[in-house]
C-alpha atoms as a PDB file:
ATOM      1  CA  UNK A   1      22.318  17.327  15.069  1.00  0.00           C
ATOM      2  CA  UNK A   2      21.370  20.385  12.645  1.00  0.00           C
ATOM      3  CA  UNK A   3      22.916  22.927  13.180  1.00  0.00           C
ATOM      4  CA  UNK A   4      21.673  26.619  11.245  1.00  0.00           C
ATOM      5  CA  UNK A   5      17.799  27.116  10.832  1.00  0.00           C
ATOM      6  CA  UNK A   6      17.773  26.258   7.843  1.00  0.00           C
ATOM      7  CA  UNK A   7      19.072  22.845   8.569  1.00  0.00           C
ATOM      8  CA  UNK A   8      17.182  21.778  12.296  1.00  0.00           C
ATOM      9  CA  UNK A   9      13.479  22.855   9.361  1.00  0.00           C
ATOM     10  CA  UNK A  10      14.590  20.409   7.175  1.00  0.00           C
ATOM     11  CA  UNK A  11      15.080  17.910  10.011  1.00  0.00           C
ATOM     12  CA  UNK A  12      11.499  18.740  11.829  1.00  0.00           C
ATOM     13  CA  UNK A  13       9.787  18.290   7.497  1.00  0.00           C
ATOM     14  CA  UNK A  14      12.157  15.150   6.910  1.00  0.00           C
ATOM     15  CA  UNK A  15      10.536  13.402  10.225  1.00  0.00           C
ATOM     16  CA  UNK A  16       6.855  14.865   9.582  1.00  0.00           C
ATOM     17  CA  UNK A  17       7.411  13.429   5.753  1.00  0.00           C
ATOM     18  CA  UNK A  18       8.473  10.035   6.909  1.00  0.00           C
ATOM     19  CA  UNK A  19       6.057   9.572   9.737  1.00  0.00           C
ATOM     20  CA  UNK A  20       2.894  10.084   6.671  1.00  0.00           C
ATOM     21  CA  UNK A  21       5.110   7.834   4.674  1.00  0.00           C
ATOM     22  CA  UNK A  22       5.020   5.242   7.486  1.00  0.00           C
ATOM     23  CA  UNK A  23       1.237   5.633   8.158  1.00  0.00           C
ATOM     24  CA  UNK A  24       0.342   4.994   4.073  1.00  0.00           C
ATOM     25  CA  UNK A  25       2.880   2.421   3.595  1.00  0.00           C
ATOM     26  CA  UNK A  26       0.921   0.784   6.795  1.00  0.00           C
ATOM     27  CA  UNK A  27      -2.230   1.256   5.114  1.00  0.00           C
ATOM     28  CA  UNK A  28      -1.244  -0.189   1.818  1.00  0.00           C
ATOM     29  CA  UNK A  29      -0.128  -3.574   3.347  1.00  0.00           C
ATOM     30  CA  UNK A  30      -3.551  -3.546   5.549  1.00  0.00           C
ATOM     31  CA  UNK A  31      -5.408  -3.330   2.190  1.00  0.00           C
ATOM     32  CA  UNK A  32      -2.928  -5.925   0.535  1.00  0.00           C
ATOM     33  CA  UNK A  33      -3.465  -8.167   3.729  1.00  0.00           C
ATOM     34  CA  UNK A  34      -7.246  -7.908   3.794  1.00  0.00           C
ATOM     35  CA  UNK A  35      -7.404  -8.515   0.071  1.00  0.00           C
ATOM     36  CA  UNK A  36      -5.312 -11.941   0.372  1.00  0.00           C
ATOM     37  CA  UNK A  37      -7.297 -13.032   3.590  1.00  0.00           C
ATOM     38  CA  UNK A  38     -10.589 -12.303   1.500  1.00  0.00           C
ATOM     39  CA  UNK A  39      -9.425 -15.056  -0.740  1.00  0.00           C
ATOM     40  CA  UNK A  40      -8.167 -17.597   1.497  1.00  0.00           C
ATOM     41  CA  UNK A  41     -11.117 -17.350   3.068  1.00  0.00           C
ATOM     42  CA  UNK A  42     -12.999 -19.146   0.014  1.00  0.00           C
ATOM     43  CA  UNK A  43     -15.761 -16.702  -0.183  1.00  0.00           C
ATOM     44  CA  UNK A  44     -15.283 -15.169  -3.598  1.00  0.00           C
ATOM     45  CA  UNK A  45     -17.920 -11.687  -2.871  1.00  0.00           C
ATOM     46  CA  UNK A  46     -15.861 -11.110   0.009  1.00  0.00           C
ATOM     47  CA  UNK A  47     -12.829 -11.606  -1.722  1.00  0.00           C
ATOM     48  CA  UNK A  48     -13.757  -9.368  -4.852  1.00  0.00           C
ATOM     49  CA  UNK A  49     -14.808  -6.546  -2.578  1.00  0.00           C
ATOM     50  CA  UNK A  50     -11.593  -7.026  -1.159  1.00  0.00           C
ATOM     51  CA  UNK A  51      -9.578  -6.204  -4.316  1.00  0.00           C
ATOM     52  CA  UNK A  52     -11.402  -3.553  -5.293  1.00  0.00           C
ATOM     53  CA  UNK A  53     -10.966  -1.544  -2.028  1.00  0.00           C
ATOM     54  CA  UNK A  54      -6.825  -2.899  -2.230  1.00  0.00           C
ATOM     55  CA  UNK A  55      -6.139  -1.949  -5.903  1.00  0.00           C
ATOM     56  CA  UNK A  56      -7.059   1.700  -5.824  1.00  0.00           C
ATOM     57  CA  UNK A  57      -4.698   2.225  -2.727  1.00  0.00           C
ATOM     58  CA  UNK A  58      -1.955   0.439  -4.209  1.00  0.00           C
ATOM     59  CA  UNK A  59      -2.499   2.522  -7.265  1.00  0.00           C
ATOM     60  CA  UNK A  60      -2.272   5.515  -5.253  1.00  0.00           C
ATOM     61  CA  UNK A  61       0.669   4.824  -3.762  1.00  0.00           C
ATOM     62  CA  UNK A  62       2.637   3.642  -6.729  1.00  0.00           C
ATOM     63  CA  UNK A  63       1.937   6.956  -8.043  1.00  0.00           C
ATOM     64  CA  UNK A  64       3.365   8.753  -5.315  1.00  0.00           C
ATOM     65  CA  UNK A  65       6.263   7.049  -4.754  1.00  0.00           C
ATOM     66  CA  UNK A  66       5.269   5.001  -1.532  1.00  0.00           C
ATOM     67  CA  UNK A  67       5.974   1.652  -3.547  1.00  0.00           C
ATOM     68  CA  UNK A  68       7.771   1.626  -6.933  1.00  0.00           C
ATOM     69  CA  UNK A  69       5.177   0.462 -10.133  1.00  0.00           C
ATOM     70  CA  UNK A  70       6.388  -2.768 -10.889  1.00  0.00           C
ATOM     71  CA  UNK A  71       5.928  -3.494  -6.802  1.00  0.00           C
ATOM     72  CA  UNK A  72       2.136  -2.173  -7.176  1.00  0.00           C
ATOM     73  CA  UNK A  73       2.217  -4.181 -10.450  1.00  0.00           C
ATOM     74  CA  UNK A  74       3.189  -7.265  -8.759  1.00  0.00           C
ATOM     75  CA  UNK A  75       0.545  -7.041  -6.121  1.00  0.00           C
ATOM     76  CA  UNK A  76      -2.338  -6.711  -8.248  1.00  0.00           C
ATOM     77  CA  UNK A  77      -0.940  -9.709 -10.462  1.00  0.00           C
ATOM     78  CA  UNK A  78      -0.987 -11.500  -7.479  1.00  0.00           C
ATOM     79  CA  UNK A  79      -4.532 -11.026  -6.311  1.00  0.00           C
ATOM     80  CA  UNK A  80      -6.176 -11.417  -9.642  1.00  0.00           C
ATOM     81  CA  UNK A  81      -4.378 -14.571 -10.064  1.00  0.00           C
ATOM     82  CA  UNK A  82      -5.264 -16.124  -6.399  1.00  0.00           C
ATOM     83  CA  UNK A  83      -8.768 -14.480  -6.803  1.00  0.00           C
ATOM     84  CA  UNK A  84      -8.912 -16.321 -10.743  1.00  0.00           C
ATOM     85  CA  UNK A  85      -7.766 -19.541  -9.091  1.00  0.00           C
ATOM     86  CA  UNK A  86     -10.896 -19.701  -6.570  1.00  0.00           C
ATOM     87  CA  UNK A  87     -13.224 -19.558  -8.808  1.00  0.00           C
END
């Protein structure tokens, strides 16, 4: 347990900080998830919708260091090549 002030402040940010990191993380996959269900689904306006609303969080969170880039690269590789591969 902390022990000076200065230490028990950095504990109460360090829990705040990872409890928004949890909630966007959680919201990235949600987006991911929806995005790949779009496309098995078969019903490529769905599934382009999808993509659009997924990429922009994924972006978003590469940039601020939810997700490293090449993981954010990875998952938009992967939707645009399922989502090429139903049409």
């Amino acid at each position: 347990m902390a022990n000076t002030p200065q230490a028990r402040k950095r504990a109460r940010q360090s829990e705040v900080r990872r409890q928004q990191n949890a909630s966007q993380r959680s919201t990235v996959r949600t987006h991911f998830k929806n995005a790949l269900q779009a496309i098995a689904g078969g019903d490529k306006t769905k599934a382009v919708e999808a993509i659009k609303n997924a990429v922009p969080v994924i972006d978003s969170s590469a940039r601020k260091g939810l997700i490293g880039k090449n993981t954010a690269a990875r998952q938009k590789s992967l939707l645009s090549k399922r989502l090429k591969a139903l049409s």
